[in-house]
PDB file of N, CA and C in Angstrom:
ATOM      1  N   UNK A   1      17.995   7.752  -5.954  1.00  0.00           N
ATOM      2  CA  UNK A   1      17.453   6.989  -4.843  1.00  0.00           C
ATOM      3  C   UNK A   1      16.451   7.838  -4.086  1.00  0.00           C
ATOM      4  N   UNK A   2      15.368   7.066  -3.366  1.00  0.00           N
ATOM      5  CA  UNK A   2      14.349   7.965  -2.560  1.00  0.00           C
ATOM      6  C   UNK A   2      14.607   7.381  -1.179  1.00  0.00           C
ATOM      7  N   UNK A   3      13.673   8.179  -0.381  1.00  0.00           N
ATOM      8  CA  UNK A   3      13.666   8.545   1.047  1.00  0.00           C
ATOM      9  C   UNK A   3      12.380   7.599   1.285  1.00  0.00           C
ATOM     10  N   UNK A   4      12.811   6.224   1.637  1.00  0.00           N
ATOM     11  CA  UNK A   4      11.901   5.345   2.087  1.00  0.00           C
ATOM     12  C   UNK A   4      10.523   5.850   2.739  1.00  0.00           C
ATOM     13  N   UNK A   5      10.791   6.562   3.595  1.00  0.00           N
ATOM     14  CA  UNK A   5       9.906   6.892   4.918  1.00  0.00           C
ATOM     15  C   UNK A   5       8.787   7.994   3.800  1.00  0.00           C
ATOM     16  N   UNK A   6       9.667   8.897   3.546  1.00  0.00           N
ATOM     17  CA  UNK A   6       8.626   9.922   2.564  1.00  0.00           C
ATOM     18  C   UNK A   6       7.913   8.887   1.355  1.00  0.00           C
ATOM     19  N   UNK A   7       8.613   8.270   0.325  1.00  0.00           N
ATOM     20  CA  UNK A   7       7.660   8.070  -0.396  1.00  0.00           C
ATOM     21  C   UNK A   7       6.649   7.221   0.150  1.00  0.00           C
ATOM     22  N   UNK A   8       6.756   6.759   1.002  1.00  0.00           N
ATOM     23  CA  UNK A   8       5.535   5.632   1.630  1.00  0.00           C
ATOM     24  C   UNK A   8       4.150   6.558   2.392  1.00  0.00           C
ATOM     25  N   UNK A   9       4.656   7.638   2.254  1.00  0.00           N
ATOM     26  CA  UNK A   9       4.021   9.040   2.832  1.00  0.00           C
ATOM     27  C   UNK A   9       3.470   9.215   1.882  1.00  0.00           C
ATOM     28  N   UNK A  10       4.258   9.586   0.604  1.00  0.00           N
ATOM     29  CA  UNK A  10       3.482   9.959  -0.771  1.00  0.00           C
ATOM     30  C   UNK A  10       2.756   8.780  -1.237  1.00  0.00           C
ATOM     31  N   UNK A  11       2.689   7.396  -1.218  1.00  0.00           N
ATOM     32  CA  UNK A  11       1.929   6.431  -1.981  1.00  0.00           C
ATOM     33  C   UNK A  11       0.737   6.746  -0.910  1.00  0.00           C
ATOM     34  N   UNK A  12       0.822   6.750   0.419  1.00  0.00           N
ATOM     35  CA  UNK A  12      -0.430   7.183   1.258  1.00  0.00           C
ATOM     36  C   UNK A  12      -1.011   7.912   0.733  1.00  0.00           C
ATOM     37  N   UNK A  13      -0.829   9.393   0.290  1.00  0.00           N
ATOM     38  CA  UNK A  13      -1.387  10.550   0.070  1.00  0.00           C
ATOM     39  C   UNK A  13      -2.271  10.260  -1.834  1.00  0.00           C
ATOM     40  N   UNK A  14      -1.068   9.458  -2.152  1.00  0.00           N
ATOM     41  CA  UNK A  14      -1.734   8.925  -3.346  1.00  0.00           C
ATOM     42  C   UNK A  14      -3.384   8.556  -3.511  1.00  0.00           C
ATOM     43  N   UNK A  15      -3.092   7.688  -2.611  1.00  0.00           N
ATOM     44  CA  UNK A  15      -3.918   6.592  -2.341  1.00  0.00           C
ATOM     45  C   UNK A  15      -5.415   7.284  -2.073  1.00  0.00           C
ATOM     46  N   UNK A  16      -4.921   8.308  -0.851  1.00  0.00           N
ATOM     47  CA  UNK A  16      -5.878   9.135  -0.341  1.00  0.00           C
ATOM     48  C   UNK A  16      -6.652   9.862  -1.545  1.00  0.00           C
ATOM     49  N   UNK A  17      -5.647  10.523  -2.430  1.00  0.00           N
ATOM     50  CA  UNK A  17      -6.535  11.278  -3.230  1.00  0.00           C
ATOM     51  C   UNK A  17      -7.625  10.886  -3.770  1.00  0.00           C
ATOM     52  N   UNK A  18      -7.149   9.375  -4.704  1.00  0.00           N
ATOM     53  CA  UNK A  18      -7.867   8.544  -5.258  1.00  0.00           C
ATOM     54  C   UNK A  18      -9.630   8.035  -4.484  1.00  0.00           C
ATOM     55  N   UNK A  19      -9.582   8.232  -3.184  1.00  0.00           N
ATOM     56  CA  UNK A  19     -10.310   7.893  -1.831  1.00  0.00           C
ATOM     57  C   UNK A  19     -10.226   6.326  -1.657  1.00  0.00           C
ATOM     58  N   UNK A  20      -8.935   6.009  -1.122  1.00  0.00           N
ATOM     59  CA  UNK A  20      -8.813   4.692  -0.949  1.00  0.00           C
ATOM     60  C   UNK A  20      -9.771   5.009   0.358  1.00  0.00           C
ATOM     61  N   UNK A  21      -9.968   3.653   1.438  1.00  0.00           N
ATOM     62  CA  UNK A  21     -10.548   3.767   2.692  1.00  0.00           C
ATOM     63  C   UNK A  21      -9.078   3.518   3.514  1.00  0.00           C
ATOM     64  N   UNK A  22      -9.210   3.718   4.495  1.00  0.00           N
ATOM     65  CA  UNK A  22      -8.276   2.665   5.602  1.00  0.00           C
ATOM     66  C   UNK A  22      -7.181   2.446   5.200  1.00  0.00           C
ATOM     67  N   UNK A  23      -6.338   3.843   4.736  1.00  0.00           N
ATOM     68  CA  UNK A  23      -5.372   3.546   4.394  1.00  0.00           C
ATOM     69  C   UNK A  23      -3.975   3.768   5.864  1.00  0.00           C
ATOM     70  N   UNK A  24      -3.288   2.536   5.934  1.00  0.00           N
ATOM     71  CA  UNK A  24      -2.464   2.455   7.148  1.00  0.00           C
ATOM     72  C   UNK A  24      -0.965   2.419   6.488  1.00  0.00           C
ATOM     73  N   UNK A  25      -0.084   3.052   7.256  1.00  0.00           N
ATOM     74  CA  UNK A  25       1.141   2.811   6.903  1.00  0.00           C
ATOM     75  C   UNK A  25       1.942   1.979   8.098  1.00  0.00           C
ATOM     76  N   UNK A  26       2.552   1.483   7.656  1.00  0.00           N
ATOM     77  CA  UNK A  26       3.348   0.596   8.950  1.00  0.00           C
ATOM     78  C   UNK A  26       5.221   0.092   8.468  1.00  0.00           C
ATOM     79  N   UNK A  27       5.662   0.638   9.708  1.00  0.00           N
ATOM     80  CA  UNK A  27       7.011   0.454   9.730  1.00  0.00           C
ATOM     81  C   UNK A  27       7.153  -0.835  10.427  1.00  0.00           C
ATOM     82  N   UNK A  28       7.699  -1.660   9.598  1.00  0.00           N
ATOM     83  CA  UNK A  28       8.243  -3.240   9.614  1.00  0.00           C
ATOM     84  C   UNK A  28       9.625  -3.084   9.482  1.00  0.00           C
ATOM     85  N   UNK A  29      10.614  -2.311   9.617  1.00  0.00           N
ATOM     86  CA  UNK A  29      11.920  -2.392   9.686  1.00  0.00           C
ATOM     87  C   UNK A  29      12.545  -3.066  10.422  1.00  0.00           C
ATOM     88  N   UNK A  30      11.918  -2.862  11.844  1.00  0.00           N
ATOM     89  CA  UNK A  30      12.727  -4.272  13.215  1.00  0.00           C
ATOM     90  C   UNK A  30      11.952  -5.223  13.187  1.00  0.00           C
ATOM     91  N   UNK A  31      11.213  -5.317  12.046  1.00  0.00           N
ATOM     92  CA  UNK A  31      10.346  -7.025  12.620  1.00  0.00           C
ATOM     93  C   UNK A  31      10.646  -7.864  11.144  1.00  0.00           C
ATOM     94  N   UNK A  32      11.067  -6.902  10.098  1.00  0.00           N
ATOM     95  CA  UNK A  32      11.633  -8.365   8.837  1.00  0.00           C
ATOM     96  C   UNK A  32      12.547  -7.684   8.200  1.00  0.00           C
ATOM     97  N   UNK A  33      13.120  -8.472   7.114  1.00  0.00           N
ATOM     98  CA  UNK A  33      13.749  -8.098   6.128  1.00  0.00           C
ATOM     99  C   UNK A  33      12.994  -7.435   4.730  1.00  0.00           C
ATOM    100  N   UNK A  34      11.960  -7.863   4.887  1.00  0.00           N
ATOM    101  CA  UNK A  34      11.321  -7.816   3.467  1.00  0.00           C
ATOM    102  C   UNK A  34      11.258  -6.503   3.217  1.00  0.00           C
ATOM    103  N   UNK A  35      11.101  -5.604   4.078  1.00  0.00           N
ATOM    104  CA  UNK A  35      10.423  -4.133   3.531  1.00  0.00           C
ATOM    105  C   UNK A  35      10.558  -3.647   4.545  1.00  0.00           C
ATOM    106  N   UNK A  36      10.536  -2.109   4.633  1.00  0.00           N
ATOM    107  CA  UNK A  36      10.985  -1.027   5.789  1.00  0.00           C
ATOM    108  C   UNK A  36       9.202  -0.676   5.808  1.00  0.00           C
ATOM    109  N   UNK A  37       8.518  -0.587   4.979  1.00  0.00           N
ATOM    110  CA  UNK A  37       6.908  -0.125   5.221  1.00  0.00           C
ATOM    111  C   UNK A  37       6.115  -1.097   4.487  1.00  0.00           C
ATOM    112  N   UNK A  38       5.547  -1.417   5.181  1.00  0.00           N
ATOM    113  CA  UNK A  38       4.042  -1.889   4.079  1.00  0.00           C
ATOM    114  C   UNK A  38       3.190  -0.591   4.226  1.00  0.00           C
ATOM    115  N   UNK A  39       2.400  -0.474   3.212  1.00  0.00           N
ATOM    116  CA  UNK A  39       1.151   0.611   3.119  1.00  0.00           C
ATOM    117  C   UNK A  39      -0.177  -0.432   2.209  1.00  0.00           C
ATOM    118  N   UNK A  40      -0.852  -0.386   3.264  1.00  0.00           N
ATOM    119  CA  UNK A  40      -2.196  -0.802   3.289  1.00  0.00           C
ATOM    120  C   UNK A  40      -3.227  -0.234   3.099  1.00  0.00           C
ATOM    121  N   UNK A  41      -3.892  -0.307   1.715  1.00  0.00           N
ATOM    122  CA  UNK A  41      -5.488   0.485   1.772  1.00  0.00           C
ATOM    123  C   UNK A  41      -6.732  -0.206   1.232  1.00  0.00           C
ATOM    124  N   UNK A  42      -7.467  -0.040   1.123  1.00  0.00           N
ATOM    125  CA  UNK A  42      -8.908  -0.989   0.424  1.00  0.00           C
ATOM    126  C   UNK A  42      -9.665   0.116  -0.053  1.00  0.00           C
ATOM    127  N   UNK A  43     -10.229  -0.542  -1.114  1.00  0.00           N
ATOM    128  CA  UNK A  43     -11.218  -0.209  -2.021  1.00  0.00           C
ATOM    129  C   UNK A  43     -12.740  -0.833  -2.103  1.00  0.00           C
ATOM    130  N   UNK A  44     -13.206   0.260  -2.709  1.00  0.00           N
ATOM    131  CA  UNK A  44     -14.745  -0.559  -2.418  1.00  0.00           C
ATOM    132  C   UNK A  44     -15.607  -1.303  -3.322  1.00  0.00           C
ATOM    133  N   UNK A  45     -14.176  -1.354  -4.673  1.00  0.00           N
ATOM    134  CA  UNK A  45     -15.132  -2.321  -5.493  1.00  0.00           C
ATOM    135  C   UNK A  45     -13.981  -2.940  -6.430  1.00  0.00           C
ATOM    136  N   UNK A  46     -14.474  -3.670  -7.039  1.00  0.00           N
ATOM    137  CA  UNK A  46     -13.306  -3.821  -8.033  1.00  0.00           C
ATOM    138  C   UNK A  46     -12.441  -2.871  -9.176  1.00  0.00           C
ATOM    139  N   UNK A  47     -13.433  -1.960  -9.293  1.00  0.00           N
ATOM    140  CA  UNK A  47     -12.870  -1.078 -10.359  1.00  0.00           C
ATOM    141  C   UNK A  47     -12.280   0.041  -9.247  1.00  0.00           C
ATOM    142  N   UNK A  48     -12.404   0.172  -7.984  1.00  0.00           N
ATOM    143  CA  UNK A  48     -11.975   0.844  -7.657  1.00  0.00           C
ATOM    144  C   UNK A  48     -10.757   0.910  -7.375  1.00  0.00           C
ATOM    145  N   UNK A  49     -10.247  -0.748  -6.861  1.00  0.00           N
ATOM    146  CA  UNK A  49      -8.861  -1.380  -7.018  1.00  0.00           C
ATOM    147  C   UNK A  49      -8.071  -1.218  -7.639  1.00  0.00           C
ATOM    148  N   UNK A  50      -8.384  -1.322  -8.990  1.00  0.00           N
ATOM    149  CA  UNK A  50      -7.693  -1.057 -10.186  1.00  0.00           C
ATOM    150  C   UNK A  50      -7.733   0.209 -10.534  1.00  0.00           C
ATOM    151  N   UNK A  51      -8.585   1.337 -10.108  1.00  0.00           N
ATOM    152  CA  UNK A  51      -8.113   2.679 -10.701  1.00  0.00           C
ATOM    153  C   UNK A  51      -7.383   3.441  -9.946  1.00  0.00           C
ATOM    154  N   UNK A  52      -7.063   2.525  -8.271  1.00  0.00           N
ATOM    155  CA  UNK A  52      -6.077   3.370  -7.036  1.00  0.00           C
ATOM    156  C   UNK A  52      -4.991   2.527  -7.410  1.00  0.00           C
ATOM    157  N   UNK A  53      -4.683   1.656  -8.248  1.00  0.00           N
ATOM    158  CA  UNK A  53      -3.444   0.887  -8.996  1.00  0.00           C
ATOM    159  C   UNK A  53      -2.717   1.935  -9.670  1.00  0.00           C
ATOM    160  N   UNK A  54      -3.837   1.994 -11.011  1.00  0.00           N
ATOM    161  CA  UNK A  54      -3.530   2.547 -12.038  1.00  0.00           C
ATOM    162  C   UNK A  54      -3.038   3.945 -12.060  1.00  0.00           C
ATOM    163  N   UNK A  55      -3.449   5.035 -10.811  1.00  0.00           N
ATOM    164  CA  UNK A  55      -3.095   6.099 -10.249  1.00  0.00           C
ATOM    165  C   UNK A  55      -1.471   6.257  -9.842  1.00  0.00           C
ATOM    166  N   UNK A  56      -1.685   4.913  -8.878  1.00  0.00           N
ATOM    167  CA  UNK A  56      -0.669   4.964  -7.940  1.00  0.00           C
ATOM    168  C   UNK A  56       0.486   4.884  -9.485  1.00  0.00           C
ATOM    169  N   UNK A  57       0.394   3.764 -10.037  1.00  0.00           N
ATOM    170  CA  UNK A  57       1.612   3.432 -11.099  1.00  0.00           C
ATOM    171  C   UNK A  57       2.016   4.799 -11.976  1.00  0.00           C
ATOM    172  N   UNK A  58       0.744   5.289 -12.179  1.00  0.00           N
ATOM    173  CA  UNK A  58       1.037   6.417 -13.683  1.00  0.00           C
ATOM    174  C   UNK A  58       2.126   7.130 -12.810  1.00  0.00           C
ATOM    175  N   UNK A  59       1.611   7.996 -11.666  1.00  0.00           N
ATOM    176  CA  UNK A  59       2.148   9.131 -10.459  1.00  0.00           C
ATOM    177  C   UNK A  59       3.383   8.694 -10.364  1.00  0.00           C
ATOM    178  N   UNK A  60       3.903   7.182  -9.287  1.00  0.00           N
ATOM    179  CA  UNK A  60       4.970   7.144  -9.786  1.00  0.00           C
ATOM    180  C   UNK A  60       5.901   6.896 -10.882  1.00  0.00           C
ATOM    181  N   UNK A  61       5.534   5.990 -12.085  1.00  0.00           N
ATOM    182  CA  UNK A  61       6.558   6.075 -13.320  1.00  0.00           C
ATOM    183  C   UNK A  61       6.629   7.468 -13.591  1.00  0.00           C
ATOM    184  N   UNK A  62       5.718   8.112 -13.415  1.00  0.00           N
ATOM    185  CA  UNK A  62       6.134   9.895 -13.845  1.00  0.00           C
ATOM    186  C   UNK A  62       7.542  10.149 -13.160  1.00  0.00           C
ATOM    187  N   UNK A  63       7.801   9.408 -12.024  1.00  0.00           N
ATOM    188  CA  UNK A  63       9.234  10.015 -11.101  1.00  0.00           C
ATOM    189  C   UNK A  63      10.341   8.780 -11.603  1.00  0.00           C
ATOM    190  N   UNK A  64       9.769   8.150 -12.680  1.00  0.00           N
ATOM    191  CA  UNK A  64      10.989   7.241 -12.714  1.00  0.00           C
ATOM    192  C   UNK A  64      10.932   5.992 -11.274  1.00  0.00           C
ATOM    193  N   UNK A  65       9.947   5.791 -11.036  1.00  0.00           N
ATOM    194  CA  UNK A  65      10.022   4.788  -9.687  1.00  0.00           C
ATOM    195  C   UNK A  65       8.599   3.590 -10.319  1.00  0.00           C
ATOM    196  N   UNK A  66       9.319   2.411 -10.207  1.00  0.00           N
ATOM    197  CA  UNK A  66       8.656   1.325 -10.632  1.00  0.00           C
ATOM    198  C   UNK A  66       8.355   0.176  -9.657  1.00  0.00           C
ATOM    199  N   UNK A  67       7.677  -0.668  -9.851  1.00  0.00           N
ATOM    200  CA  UNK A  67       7.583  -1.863  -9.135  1.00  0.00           C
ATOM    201  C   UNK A  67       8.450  -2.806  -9.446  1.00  0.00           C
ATOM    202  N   UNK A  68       9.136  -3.418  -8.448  1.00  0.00           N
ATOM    203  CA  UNK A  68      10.080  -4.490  -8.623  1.00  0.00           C
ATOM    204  C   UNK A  68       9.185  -5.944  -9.201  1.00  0.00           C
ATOM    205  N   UNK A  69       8.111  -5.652  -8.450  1.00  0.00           N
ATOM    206  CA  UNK A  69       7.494  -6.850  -8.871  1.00  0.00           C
ATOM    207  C   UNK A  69       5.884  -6.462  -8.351  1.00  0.00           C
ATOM    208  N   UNK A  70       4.783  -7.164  -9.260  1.00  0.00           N
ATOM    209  CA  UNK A  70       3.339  -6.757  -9.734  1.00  0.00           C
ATOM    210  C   UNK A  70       2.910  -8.174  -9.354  1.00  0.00           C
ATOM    211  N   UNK A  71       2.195  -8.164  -8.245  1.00  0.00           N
ATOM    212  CA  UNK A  71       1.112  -9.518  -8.294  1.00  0.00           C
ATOM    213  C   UNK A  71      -0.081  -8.640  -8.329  1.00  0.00           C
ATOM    214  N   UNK A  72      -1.166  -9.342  -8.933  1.00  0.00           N
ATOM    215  CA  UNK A  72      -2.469  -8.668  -8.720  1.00  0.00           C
ATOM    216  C   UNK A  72      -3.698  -9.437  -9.428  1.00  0.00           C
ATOM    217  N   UNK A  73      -4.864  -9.260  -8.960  1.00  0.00           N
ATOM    218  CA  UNK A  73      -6.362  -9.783  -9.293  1.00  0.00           C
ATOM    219  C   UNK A  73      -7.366  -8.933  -9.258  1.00  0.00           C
ATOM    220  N   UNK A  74      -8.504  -8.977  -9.305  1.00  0.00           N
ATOM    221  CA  UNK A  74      -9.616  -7.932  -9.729  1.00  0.00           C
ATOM    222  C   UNK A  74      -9.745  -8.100  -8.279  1.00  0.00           C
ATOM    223  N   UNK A  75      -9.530  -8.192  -7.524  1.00  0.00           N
ATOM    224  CA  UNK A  75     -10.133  -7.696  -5.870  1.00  0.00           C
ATOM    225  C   UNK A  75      -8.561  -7.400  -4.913  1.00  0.00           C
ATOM    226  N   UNK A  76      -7.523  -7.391  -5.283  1.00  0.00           N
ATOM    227  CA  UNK A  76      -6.349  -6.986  -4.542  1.00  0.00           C
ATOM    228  C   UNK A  76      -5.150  -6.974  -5.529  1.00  0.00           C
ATOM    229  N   UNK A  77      -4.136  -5.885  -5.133  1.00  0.00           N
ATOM    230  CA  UNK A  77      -3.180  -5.853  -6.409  1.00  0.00           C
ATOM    231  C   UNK A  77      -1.722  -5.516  -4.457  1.00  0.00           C
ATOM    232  N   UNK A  78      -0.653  -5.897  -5.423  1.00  0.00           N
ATOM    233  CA  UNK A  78       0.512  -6.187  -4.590  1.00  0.00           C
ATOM    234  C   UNK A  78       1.940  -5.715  -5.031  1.00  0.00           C
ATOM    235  N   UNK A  79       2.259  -4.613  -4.893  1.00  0.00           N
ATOM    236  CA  UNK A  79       3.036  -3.469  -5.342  1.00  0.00           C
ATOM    237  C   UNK A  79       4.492  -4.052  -4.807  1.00  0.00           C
ATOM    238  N   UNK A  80       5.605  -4.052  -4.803  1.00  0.00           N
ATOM    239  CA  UNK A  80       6.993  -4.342  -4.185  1.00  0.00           C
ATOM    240  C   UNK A  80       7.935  -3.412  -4.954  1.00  0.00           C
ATOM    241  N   UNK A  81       8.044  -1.978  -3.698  1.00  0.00           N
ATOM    242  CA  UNK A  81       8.722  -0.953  -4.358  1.00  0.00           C
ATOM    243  C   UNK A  81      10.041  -1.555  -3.696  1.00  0.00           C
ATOM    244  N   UNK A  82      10.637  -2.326  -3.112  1.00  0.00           N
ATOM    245  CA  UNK A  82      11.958  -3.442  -2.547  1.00  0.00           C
ATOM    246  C   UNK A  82      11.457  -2.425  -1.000  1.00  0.00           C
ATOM    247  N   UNK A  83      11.916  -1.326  -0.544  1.00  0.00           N
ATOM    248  CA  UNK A  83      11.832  -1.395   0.602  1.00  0.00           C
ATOM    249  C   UNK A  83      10.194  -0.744   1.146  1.00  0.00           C
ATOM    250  N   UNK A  84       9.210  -0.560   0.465  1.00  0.00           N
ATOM    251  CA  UNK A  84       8.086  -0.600   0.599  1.00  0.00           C
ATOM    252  C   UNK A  84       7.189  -1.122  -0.020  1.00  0.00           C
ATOM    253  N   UNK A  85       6.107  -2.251   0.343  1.00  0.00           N
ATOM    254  CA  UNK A  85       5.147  -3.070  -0.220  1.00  0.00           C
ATOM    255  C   UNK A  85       3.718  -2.517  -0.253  1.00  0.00           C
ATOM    256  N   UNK A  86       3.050  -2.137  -1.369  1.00  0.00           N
ATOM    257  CA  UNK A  86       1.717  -2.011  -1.076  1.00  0.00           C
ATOM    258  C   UNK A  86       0.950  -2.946  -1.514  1.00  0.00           C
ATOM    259  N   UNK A  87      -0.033  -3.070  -0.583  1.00  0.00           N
ATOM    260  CA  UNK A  87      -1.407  -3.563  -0.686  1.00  0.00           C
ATOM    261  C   UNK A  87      -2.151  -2.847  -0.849  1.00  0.00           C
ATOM    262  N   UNK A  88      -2.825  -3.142  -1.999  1.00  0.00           N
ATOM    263  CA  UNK A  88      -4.397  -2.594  -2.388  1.00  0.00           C
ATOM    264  C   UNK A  88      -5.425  -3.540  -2.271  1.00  0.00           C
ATOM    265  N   UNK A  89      -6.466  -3.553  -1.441  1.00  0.00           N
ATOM    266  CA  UNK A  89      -7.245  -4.827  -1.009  1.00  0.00           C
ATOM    267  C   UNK A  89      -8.728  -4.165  -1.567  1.00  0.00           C
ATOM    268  N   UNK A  90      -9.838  -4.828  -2.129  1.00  0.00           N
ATOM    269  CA  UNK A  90     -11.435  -4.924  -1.963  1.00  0.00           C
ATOM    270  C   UNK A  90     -11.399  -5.211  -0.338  1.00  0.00           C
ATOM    271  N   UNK A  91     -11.843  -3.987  -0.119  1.00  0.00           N
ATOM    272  CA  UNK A  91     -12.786  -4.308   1.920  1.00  0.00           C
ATOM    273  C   UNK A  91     -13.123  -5.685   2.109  1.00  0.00           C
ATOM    274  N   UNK A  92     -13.663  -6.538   1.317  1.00  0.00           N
ATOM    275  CA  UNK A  92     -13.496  -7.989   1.910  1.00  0.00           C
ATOM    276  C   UNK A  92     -12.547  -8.871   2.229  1.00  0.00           C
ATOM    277  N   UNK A  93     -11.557  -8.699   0.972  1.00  0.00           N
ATOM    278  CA  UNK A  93     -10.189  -9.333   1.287  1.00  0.00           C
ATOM    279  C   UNK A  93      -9.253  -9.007   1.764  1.00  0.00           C
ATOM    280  N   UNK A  94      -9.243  -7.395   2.499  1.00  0.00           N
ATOM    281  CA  UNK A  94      -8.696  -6.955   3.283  1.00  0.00           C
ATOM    282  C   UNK A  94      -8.783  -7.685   4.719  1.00  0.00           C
ATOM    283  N   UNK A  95     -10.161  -7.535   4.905  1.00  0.00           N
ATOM    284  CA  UNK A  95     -10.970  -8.755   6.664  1.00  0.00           C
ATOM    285  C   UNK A  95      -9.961  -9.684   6.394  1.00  0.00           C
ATOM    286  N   UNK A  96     -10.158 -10.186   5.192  1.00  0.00           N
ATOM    287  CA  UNK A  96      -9.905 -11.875   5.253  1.00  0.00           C
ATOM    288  C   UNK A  96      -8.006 -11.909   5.604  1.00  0.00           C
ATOM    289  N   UNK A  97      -7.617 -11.356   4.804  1.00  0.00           N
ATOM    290  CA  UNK A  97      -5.914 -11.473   5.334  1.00  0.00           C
ATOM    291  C   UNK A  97      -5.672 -10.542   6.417  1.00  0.00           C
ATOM    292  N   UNK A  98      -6.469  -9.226   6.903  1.00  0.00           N
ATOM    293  CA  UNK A  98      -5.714  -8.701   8.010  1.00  0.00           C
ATOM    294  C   UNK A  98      -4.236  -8.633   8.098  1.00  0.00           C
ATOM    295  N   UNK A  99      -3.888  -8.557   7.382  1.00  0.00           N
ATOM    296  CA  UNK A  99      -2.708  -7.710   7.456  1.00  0.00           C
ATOM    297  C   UNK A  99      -2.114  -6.905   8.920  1.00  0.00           C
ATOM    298  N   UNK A 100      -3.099  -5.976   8.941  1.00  0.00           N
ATOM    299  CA  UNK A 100      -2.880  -5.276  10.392  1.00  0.00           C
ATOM    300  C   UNK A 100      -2.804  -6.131  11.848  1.00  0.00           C
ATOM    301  N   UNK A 101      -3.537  -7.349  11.792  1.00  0.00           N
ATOM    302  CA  UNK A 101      -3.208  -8.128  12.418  1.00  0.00           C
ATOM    303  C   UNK A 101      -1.744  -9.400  12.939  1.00  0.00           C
ATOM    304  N   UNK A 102      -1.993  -9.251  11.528  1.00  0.00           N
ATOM    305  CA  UNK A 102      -0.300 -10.320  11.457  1.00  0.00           C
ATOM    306  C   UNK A 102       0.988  -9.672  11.651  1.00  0.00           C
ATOM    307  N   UNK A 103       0.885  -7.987  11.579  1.00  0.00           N
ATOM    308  CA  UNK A 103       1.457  -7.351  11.754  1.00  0.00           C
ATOM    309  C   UNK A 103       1.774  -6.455  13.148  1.00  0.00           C
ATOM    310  N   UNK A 104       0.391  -6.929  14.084  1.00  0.00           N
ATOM    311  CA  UNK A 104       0.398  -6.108  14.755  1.00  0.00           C
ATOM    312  C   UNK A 104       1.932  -5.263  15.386  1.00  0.00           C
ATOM    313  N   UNK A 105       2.794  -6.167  15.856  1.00  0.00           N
ATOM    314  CA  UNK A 105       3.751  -5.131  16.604  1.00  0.00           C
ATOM    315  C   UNK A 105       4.757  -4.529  15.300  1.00  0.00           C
ATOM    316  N   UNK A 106       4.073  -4.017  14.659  1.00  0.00           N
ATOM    317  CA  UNK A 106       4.562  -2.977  13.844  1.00  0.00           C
ATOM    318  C   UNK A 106       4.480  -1.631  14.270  1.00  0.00           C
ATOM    319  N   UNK A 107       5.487  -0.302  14.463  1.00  0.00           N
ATOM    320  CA  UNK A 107       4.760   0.576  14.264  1.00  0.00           C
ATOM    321  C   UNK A 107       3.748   1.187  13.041  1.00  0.00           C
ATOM    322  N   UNK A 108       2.526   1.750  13.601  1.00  0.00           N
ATOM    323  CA  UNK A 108       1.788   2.232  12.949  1.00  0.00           C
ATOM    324  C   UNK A 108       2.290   3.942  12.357  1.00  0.00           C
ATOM    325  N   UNK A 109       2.673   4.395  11.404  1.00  0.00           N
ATOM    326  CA  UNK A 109       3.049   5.635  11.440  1.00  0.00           C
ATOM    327  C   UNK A 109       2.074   6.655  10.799  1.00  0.00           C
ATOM    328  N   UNK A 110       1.012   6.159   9.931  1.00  0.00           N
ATOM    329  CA  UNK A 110      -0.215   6.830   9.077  1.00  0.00           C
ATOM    330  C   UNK A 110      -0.979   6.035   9.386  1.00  0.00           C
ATOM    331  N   UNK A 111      -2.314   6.358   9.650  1.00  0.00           N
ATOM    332  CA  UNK A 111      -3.751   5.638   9.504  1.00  0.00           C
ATOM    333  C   UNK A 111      -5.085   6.968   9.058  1.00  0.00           C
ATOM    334  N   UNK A 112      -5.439   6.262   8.409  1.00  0.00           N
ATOM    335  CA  UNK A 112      -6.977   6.991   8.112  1.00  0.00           C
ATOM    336  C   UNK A 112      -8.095   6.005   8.324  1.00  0.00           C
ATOM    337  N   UNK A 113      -7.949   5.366   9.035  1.00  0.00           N
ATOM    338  CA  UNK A 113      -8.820   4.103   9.346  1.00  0.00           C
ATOM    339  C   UNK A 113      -9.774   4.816  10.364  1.00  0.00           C
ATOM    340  N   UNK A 114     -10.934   4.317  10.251  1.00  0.00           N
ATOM    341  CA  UNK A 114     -12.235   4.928  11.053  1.00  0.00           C
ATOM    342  C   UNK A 114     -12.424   4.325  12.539  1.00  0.00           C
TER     343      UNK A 114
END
């Protein structure tokens, strides 16, 4: 078993390497059931989407840690590690769902947002 709080630290740092943009972490623990973090980042193109996917997945199956469940399209992909969710968004469809918005009274615990 892992340490919720850290790996959502490490898919950040992931993310970062890769140069996601705007990558935010947010603790949703007192506001749902669904997930203790979402981690939110965008990309700036389509292939870029898919190669901060393809990163993120290789890095973790290397630790034995998988996705419960994979939605995804050439402009946003949707990770469900059960108690942390990532979003990988194209900068446009990031605007468009805002996330950070619907979320607002979340704590914020990581941001690299400008």
């Amino acid at each position: 078993m892992y340490d919720s709080y850290k790996l959502a630290q490490e898919i950040a740092d992931i993310l970062d390497d890769r140069k996601a943009e705007n990558i935010i972490v947010l603790d949703i623990s007192r506001l749902s059931i669904l997930a203790d973090y979402f981690v939110i980042a965008s990309g700036r193109s389509e292939l870029q989407v898919s190669a901060l996917h393809d990163e993120l997945n290789k890095r973790l199956s290397a630790k034995g840690i998988n996705p419960l469940h994979l939605d995804q399209s050439k402009r946003w992909v949707v990770l469900d590690y059960g108690d942390i969710i990532v979003h990988i968004f194209h900068h446009e469809e990031r605007s468009f769902y805002n996330l950070e918005r619907l979320w607002a009274d979340a704590m914020q615990i990581r941001s690299s947002a400008e």
